[in-house]
C-alpha atoms as a PDB file:
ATOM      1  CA  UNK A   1       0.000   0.000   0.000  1.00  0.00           C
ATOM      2  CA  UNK A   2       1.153   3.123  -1.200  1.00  0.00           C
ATOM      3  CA  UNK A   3      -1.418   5.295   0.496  1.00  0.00           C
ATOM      4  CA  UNK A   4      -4.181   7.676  -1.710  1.00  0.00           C
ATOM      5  CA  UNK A   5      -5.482   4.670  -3.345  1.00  0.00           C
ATOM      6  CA  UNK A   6      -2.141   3.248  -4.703  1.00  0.00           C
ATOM      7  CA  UNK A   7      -0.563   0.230  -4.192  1.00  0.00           C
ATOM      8  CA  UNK A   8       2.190  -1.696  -5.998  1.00  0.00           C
ATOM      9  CA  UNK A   9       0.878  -5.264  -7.036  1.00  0.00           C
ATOM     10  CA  UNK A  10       2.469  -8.257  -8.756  1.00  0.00           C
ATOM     11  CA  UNK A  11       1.467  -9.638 -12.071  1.00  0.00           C
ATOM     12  CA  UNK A  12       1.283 -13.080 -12.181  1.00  0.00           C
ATOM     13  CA  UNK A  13       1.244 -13.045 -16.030  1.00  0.00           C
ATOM     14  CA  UNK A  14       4.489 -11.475 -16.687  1.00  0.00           C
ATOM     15  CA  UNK A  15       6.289 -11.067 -13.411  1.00  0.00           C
ATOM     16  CA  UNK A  16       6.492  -7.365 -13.560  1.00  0.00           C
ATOM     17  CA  UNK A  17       5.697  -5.071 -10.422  1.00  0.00           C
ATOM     18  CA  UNK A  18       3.456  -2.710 -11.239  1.00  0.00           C
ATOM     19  CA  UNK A  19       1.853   0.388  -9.809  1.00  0.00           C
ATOM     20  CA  UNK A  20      -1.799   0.415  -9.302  1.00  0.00           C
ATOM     21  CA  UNK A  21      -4.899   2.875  -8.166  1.00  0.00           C
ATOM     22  CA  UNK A  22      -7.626   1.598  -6.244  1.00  0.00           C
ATOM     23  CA  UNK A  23     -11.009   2.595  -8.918  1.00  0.00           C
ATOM     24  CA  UNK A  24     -13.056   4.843  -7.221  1.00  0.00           C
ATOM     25  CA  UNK A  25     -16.233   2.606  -6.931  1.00  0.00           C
ATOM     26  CA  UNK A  26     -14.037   0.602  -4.870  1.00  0.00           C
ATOM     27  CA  UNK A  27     -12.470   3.457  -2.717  1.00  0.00           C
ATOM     28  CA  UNK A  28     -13.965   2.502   1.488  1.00  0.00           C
ATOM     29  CA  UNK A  29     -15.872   0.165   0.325  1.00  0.00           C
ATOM     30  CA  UNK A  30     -14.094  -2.795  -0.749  1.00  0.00           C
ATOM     31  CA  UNK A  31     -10.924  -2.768   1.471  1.00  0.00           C
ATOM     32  CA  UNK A  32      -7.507  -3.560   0.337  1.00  0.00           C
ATOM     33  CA  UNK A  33      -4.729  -5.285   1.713  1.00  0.00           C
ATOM     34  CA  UNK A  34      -1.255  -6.672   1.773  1.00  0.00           C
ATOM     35  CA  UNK A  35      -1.424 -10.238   0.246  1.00  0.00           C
ATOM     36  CA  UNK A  36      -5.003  -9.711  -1.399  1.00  0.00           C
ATOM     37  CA  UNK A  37      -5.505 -11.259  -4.762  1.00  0.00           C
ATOM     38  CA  UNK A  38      -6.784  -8.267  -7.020  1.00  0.00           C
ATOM     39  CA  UNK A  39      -7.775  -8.195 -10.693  1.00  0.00           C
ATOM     40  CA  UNK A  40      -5.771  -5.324 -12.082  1.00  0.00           C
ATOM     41  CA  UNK A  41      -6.790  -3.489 -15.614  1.00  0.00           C
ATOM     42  CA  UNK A  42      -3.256  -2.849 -17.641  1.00  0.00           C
ATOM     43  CA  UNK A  43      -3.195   0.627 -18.756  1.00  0.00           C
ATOM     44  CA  UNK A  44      -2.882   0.682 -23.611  1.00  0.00           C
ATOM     45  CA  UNK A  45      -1.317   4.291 -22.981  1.00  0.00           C
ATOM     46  CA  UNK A  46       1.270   3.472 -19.510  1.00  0.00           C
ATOM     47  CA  UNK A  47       3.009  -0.039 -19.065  1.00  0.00           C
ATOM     48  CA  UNK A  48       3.761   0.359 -15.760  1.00  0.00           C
ATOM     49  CA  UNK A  49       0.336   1.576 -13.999  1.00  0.00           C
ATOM     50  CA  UNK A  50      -3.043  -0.257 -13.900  1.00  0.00           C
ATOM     51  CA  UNK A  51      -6.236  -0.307 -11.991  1.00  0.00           C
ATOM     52  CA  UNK A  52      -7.357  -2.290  -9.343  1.00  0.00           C
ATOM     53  CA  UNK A  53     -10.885  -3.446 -10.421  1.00  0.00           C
ATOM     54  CA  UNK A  54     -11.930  -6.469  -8.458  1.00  0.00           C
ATOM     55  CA  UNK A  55     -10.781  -7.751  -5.320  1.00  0.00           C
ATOM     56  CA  UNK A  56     -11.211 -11.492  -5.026  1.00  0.00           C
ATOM     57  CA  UNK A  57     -12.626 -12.953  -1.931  1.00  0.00           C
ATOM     58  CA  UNK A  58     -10.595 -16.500  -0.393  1.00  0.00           C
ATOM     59  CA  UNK A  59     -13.137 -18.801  -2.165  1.00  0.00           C
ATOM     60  CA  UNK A  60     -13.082 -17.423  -5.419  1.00  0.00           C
ATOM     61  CA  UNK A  61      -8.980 -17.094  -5.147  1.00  0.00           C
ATOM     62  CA  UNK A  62      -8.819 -20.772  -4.169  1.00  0.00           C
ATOM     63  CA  UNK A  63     -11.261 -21.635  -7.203  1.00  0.00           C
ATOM     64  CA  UNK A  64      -9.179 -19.775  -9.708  1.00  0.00           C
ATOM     65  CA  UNK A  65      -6.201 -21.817  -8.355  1.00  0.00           C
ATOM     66  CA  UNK A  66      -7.619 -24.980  -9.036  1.00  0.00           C
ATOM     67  CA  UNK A  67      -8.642 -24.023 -12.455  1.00  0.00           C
ATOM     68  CA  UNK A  68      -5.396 -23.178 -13.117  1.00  0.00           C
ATOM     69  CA  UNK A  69      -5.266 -18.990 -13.295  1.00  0.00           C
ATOM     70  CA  UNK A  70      -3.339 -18.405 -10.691  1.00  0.00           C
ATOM     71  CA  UNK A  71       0.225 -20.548  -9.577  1.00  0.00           C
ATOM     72  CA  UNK A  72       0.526 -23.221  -6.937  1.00  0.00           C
ATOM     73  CA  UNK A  73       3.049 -21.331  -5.361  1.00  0.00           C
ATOM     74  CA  UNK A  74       0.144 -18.567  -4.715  1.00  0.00           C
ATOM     75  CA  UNK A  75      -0.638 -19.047  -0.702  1.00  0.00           C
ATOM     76  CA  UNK A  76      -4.226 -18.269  -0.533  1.00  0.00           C
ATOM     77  CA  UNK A  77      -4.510 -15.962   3.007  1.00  0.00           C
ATOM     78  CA  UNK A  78      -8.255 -17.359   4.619  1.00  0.00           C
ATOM     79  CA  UNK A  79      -8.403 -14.589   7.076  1.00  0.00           C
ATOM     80  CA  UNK A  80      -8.148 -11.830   4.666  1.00  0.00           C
ATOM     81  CA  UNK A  81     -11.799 -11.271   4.726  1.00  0.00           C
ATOM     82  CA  UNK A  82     -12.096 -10.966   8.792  1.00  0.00           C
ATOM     83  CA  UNK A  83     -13.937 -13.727   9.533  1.00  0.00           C
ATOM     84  CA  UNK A  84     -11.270 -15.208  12.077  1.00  0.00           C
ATOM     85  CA  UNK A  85      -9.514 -12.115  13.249  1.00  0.00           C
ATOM     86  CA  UNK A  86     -10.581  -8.815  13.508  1.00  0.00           C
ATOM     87  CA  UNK A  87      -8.672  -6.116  11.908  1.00  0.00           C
ATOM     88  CA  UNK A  88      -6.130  -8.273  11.573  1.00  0.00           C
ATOM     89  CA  UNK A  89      -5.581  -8.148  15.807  1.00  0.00           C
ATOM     90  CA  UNK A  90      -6.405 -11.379  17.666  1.00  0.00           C
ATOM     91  CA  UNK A  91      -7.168 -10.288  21.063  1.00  0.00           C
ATOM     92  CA  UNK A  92      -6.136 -13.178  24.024  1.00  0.00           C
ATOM     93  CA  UNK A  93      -8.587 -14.003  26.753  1.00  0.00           C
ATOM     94  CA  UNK A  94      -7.326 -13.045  30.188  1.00  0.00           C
ATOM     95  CA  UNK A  95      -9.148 -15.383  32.744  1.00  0.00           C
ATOM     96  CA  UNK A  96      -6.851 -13.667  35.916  1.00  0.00           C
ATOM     97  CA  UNK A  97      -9.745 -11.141  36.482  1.00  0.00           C
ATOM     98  CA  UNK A  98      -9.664 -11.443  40.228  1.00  0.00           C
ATOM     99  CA  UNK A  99      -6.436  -9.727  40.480  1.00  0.00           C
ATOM    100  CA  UNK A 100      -7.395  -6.567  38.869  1.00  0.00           C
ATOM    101  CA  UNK A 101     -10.363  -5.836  41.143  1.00  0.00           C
ATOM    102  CA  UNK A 102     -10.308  -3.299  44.026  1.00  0.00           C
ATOM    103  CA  UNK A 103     -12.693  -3.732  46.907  1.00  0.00           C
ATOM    104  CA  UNK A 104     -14.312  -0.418  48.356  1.00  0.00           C
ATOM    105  CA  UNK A 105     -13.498  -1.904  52.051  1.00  0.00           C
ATOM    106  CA  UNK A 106     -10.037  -1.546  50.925  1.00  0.00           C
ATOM    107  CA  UNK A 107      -9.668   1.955  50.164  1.00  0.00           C
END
């Protein structure tokens, strides 16, 4: 992520870096981010630039890997769409509550 809707993605096709903007439409709505499988729109007039036009959820990434679009070295990320973790944060449980407390005898 490049920040201003850019980011720098990775063709698969070619092997060539390229730099990206995030369309509009998709623009906080549809949130980007590292690792995400996009579908980018190559640019006739600028070889280096293209559009982000589609981001792909974790089902339809591991469905174009079996049909062959994508490589098997492609690792698929399953919590990309926030199902498991939140934000990408995992928060722990604390079970030592008792300690924390302060009894108003105490005081």
């Amino acid at each position: 992520m490049l920040g201003n809707g850019r980011l720098e993605a990775y063709c698969f096709q070619d092997g060539q870096t390229r730099q990206c903007h995030i369309r509009g439409k998709m623009r906080k709505k549809v949130w980007v981010s590292a690792g995400d499988i996009v579908l980018v729109s190559m640019r006739e007039f600028q070889d280096g630039k293209g559009d982000v036009i589609l981001k792909y959820t974790a089902d339809e990434a591991r469905s174009l890997k079996t049909l062959g679009q994508l490589p098997e070295s492609v690792v698929i990320n399953d919590t990309a769409d926030g199902d498991d973790v939140e934000g990408g944060i995992e928060f722990a449980e604390d079970d030592d509550d008792d300690d924390d407390e302060v009894n108003v005898d105490d005081i």
